[in-house]
N, C-alpha and C. Protein backbone atom coordinates (compact mmCIF):
# COMPACT_ATOMS: atom_id res chain seq x y z
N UNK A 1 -19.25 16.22 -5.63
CA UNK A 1 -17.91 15.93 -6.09
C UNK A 1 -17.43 14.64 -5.43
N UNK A 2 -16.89 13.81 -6.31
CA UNK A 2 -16.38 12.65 -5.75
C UNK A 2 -15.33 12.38 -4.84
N UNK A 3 -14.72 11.85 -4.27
CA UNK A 3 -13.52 12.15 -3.33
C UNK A 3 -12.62 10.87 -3.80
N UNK A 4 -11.04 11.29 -4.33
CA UNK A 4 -10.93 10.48 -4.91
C UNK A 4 -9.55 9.95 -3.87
N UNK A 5 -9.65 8.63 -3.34
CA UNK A 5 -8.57 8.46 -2.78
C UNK A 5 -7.51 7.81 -3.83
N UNK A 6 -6.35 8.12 -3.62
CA UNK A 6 -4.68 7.81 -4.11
C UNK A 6 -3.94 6.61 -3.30
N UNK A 7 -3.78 5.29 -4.12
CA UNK A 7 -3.39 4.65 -3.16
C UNK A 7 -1.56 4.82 -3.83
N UNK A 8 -1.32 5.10 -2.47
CA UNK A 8 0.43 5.19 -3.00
C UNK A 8 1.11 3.87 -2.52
N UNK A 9 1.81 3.29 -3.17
CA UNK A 9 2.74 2.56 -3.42
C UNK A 9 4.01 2.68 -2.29
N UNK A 10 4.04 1.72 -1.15
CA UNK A 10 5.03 1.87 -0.21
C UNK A 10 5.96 1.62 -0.92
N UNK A 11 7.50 2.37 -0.34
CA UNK A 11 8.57 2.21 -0.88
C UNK A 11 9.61 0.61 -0.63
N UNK A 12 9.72 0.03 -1.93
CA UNK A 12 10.08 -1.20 -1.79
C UNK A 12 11.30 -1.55 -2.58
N UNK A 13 11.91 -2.06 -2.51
CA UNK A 13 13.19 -2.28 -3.26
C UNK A 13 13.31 -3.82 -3.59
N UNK A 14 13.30 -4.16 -4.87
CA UNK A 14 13.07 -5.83 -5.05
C UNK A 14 13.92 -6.29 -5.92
N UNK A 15 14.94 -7.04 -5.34
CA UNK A 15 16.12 -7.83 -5.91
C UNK A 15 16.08 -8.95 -6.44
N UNK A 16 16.52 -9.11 -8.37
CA UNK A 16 16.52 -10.25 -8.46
C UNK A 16 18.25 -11.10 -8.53
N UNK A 17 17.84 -11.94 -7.93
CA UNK A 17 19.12 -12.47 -7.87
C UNK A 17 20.40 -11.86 -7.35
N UNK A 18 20.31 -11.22 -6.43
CA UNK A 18 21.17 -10.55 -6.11
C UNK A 18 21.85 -11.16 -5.25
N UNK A 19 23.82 -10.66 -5.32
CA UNK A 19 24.95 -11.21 -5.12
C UNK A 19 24.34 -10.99 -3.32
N UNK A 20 24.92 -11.49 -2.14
CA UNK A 20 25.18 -11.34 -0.70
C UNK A 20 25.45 -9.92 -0.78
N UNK A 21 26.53 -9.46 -1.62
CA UNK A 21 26.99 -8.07 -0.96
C UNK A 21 25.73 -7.02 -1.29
N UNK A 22 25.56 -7.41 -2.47
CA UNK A 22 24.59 -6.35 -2.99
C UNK A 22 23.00 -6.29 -1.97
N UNK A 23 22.79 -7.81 -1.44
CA UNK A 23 21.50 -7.55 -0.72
C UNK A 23 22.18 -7.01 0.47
N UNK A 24 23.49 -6.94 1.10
CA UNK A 24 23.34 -6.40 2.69
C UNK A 24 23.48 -4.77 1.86
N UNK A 25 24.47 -4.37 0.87
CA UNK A 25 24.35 -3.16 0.35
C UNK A 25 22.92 -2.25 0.12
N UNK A 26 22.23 -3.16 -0.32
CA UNK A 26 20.80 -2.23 -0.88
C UNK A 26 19.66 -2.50 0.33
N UNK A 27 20.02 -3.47 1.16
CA UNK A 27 19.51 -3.13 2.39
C UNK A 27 19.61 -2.13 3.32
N UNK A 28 21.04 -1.82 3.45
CA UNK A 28 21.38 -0.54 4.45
C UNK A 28 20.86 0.73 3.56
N UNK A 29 20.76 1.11 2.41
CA UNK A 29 20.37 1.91 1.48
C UNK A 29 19.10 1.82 1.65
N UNK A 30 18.31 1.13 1.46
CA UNK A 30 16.63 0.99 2.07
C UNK A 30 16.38 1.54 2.91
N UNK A 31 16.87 1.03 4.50
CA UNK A 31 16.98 1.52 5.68
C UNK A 31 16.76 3.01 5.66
N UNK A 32 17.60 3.27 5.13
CA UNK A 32 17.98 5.18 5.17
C UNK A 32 17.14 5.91 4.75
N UNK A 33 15.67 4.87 4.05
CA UNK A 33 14.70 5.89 3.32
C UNK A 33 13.24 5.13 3.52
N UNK A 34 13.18 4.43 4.97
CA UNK A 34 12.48 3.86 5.31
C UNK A 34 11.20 2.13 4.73
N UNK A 35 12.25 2.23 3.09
CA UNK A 35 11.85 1.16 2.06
C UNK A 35 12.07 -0.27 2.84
N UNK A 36 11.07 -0.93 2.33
CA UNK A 36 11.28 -2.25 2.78
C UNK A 36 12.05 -2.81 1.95
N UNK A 37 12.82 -4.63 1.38
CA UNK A 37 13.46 -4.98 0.74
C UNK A 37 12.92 -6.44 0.63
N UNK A 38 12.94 -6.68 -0.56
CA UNK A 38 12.20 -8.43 -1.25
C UNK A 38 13.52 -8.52 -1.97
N UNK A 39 13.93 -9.81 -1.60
CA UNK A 39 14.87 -10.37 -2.82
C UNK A 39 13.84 -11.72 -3.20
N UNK A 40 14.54 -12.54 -4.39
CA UNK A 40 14.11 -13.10 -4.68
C UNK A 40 14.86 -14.15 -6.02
N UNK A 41 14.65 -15.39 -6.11
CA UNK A 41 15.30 -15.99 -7.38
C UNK A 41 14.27 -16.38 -8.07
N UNK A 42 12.92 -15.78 -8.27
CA UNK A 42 11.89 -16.45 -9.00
C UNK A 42 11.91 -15.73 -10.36
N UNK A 43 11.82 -15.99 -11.28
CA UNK A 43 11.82 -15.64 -12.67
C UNK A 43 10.35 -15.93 -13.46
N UNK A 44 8.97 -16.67 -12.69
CA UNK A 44 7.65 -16.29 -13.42
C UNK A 44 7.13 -15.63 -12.64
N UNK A 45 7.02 -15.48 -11.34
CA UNK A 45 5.51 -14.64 -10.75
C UNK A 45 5.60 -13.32 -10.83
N UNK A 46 4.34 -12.78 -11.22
CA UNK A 46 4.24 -11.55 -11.11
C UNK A 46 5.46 -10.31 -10.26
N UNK A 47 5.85 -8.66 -11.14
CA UNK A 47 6.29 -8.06 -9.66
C UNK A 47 5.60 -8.07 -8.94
N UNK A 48 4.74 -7.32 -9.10
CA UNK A 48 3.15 -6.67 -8.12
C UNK A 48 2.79 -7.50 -7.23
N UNK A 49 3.26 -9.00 -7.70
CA UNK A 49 2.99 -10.37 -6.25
C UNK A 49 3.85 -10.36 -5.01
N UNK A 50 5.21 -10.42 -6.03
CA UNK A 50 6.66 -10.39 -5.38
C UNK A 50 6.51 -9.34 -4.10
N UNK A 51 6.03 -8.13 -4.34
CA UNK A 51 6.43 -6.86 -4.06
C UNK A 51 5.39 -6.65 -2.87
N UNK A 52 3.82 -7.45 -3.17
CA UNK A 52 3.12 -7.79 -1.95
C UNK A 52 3.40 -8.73 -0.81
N UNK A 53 4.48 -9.59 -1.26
CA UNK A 53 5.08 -10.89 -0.21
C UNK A 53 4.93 -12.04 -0.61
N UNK A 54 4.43 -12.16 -1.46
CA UNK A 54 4.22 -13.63 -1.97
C UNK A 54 5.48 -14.40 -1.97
N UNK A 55 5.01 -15.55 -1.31
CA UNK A 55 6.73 -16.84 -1.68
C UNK A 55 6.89 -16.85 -3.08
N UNK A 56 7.83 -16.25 -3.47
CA UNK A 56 8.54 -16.57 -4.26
C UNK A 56 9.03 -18.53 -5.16
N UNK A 57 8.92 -18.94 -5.74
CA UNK A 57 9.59 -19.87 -5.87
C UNK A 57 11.60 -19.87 -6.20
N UNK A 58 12.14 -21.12 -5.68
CA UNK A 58 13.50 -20.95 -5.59
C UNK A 58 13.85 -20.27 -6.48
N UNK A 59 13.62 -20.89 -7.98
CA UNK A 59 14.60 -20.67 -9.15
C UNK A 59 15.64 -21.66 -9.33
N UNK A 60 15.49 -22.85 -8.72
CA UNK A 60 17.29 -23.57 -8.94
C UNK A 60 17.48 -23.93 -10.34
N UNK A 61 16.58 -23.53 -11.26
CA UNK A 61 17.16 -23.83 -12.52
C UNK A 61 17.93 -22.85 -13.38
N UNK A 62 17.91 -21.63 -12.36
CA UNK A 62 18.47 -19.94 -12.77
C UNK A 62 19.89 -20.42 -13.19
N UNK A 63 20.82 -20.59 -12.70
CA UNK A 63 22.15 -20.97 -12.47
C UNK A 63 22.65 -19.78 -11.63
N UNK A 64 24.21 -19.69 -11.53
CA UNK A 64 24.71 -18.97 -11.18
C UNK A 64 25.35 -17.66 -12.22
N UNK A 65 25.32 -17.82 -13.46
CA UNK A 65 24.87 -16.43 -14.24
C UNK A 65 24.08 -15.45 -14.30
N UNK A 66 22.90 -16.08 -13.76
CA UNK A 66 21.30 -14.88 -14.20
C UNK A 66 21.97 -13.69 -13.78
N UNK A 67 21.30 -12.48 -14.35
CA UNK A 67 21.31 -11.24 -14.23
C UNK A 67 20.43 -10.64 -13.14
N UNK A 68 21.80 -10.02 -12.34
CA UNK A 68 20.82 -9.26 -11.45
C UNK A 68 20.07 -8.19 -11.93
N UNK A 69 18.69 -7.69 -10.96
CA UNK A 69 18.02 -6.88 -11.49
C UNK A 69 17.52 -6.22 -10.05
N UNK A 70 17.06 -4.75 -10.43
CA UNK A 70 16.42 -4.07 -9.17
C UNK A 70 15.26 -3.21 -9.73
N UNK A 71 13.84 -3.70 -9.26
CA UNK A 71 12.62 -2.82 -8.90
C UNK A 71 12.89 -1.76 -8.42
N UNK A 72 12.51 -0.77 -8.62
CA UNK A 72 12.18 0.20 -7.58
C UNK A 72 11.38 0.46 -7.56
N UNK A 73 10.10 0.41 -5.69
CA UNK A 73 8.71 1.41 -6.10
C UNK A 73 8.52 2.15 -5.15
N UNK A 74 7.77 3.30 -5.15
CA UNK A 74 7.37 4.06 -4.48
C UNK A 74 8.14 5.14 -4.10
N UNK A 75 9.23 5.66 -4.66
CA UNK A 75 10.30 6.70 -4.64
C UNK A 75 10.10 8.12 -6.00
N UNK A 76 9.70 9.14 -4.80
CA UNK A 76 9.72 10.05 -5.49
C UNK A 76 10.92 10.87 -6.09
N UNK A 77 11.04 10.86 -7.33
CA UNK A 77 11.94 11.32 -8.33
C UNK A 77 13.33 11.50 -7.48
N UNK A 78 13.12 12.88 -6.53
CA UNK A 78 14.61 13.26 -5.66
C UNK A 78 14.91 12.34 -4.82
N UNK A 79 14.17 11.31 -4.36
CA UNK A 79 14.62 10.32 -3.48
C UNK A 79 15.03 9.43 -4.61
N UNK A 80 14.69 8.90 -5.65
CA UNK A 80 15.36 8.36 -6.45
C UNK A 80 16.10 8.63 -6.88
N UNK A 81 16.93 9.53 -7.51
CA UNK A 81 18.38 10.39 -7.37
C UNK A 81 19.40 9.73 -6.28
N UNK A 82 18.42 9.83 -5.62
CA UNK A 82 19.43 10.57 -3.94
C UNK A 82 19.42 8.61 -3.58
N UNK A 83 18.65 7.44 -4.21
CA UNK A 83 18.72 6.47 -3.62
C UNK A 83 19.97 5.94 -4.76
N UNK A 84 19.68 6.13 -5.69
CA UNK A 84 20.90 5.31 -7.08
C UNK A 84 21.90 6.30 -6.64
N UNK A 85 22.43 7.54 -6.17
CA UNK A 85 23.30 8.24 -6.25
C UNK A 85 24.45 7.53 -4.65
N UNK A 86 23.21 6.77 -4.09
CA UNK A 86 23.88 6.61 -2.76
C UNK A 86 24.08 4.82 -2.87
N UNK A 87 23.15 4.45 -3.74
CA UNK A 87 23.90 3.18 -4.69
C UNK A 87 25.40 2.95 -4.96
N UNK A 88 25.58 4.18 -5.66
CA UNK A 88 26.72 3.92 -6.81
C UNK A 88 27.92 4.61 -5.93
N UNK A 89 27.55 5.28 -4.71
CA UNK A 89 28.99 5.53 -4.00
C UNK A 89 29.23 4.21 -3.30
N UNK A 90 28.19 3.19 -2.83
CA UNK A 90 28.67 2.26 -2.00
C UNK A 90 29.32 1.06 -3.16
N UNK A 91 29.04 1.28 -4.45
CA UNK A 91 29.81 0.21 -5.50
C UNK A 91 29.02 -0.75 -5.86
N UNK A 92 27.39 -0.32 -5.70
CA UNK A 92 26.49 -1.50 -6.12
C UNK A 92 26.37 -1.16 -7.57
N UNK A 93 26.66 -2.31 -8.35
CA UNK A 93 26.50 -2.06 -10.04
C UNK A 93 25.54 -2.92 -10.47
N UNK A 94 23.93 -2.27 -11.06
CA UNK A 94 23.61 -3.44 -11.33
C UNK A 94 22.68 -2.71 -12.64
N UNK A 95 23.31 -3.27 -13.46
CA UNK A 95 22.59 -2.49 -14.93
C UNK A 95 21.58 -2.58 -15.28
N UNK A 96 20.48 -3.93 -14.51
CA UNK A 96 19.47 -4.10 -15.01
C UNK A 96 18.23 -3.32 -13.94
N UNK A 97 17.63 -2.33 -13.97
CA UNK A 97 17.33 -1.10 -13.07
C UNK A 97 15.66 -0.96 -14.16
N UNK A 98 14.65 -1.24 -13.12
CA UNK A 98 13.56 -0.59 -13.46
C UNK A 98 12.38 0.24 -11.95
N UNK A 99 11.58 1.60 -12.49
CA UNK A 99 10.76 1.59 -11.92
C UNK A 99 9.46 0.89 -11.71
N UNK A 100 8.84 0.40 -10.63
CA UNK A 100 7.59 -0.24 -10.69
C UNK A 100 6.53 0.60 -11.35
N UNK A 101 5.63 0.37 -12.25
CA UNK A 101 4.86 1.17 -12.62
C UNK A 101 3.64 -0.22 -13.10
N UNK A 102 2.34 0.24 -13.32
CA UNK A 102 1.25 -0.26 -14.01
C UNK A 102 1.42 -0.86 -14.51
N UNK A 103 2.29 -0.56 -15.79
CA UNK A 103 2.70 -0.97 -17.07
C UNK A 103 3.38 -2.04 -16.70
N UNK A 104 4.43 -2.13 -16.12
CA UNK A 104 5.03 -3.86 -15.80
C UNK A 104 4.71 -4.51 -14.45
N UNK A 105 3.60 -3.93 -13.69
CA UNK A 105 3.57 -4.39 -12.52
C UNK A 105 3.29 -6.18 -12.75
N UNK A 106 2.30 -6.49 -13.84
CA UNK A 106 2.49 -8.04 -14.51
C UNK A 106 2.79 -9.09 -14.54
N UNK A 107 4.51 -7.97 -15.07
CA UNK A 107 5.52 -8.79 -15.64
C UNK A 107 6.24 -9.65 -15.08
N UNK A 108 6.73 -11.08 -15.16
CA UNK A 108 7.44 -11.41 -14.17
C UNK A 108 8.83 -10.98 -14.48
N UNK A 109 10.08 -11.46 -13.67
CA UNK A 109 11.19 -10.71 -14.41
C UNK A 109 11.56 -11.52 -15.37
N UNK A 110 11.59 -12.82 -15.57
CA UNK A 110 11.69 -13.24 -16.98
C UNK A 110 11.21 -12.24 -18.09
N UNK A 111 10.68 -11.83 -18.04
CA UNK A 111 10.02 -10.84 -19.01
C UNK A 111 10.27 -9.16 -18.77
N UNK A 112 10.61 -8.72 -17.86
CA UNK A 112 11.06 -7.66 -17.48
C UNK A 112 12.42 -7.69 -17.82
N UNK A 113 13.02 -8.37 -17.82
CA UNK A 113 14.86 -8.70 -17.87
C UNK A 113 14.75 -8.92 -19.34
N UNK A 114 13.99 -9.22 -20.26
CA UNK A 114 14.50 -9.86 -21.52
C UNK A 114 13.34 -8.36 -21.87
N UNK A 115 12.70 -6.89 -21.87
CA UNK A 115 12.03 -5.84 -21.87
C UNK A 115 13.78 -5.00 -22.11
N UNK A 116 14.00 -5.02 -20.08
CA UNK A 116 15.25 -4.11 -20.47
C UNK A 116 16.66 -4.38 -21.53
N UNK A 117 16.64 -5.71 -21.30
CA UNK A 117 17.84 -6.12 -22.30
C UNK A 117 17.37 -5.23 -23.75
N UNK A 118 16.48 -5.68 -24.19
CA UNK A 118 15.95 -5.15 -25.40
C UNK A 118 16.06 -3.77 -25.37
N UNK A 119 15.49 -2.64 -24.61
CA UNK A 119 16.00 -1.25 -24.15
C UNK A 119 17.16 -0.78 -24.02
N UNK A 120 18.24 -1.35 -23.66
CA UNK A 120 19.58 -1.22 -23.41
C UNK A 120 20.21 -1.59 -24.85
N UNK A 121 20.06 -2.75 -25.69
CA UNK A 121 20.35 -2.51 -27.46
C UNK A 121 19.87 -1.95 -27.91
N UNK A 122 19.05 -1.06 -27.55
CA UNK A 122 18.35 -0.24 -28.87
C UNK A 122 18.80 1.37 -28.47
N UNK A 123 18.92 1.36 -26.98
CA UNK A 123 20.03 2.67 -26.61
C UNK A 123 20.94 2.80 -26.94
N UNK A 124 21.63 1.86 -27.12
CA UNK A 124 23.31 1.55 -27.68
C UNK A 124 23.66 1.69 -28.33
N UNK A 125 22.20 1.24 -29.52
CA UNK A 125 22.28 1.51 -30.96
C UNK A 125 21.99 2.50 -31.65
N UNK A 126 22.05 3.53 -30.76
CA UNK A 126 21.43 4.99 -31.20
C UNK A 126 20.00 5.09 -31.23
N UNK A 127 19.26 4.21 -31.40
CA UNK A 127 17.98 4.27 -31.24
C UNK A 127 17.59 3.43 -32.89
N UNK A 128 18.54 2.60 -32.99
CA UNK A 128 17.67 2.02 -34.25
C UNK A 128 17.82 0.52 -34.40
N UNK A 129 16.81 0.35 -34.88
CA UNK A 129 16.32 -1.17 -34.84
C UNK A 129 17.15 -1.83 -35.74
C-alpha cells in the first residue's frame, strides 16, 4: 500500500489592494488563528506565487480605485465562519472574497477579480445569463 502524504496549505490571508485600515484589521484577525498575511498591489503574478512570497510588483498603474480583494487559504470551513464572522464585527467590508483552491491557484488577480465580478452578476441576476 502506498503511503500517501497530504500537503496542507498553511493558513494565509492575501490582500489585494487593501485600504491601511483593512491591512492592520485583517492582520490582528490573522494573528488570532495563527495565519500569516501577504498584501500586495500586483495584478499579473500568479496567487500560488504571491502566497509563497514572491515580490510582488508595485502596481502604480492600479490607481487609487482598484478593488480590494481577499484570498483565503488554508482555513477549515469553522475557522472560516469564525474568521469572516470576526471580519465583519470589526467593519472590514470587502466584497471581493475568494478561497485559494487548485482551480485559481494560477490566476493572477487581474483575472480572479474580473472571475468574481462575473459571479457576483450572475448571482444578482438570479442566475441568468
Amino acid at each position: 500500500m502506498k503511503a500517501r502524504i497530504s500537503e496542507k496549505t498553511p493558513k494565509k490571508l492575501l490582500g489585494f489592494c487593501l485600504s491601511e485600515t483593512h491591512t492592520t484589521q485583517i492582520g490582528a484577525a490573522a494573528a488570532a488563528y495563527g495565519a500569516e498575511t501577504v498584501f500586495t498591489r500586483d495584478l499579473d503574478t500568479p496567487i500560488s506565487k504571491l502566497l509563497d512570497g514572491a515580490d510582488g510588483k508595485d502596481g502604480e498603474n492600479i490607481g487609487a480605485s482598484a478593488d480590494e480583494c481577499l484570498v483565503i487559504a488554508g482555513f477549515g470551513r469553522d475557522e472560516l465562519n469564525e474568521l469572516l464572522d470576526s471580519l465583519r464585527e470589526t467593519g472590514v467590508r470587502i466584497p471581493l472574497k475568494a478561497i485559494y483552491t487548485p482551480h485559481n491557484s494560477a490566476w493572477s488577480f487581474k483575472e480572479l477579480i474580473a472571475e468574481l465580478k462575473k459571479e457576483h452578476e450572475y448571482m444578482t441576476r438570479g442566475g441568468r445569463r
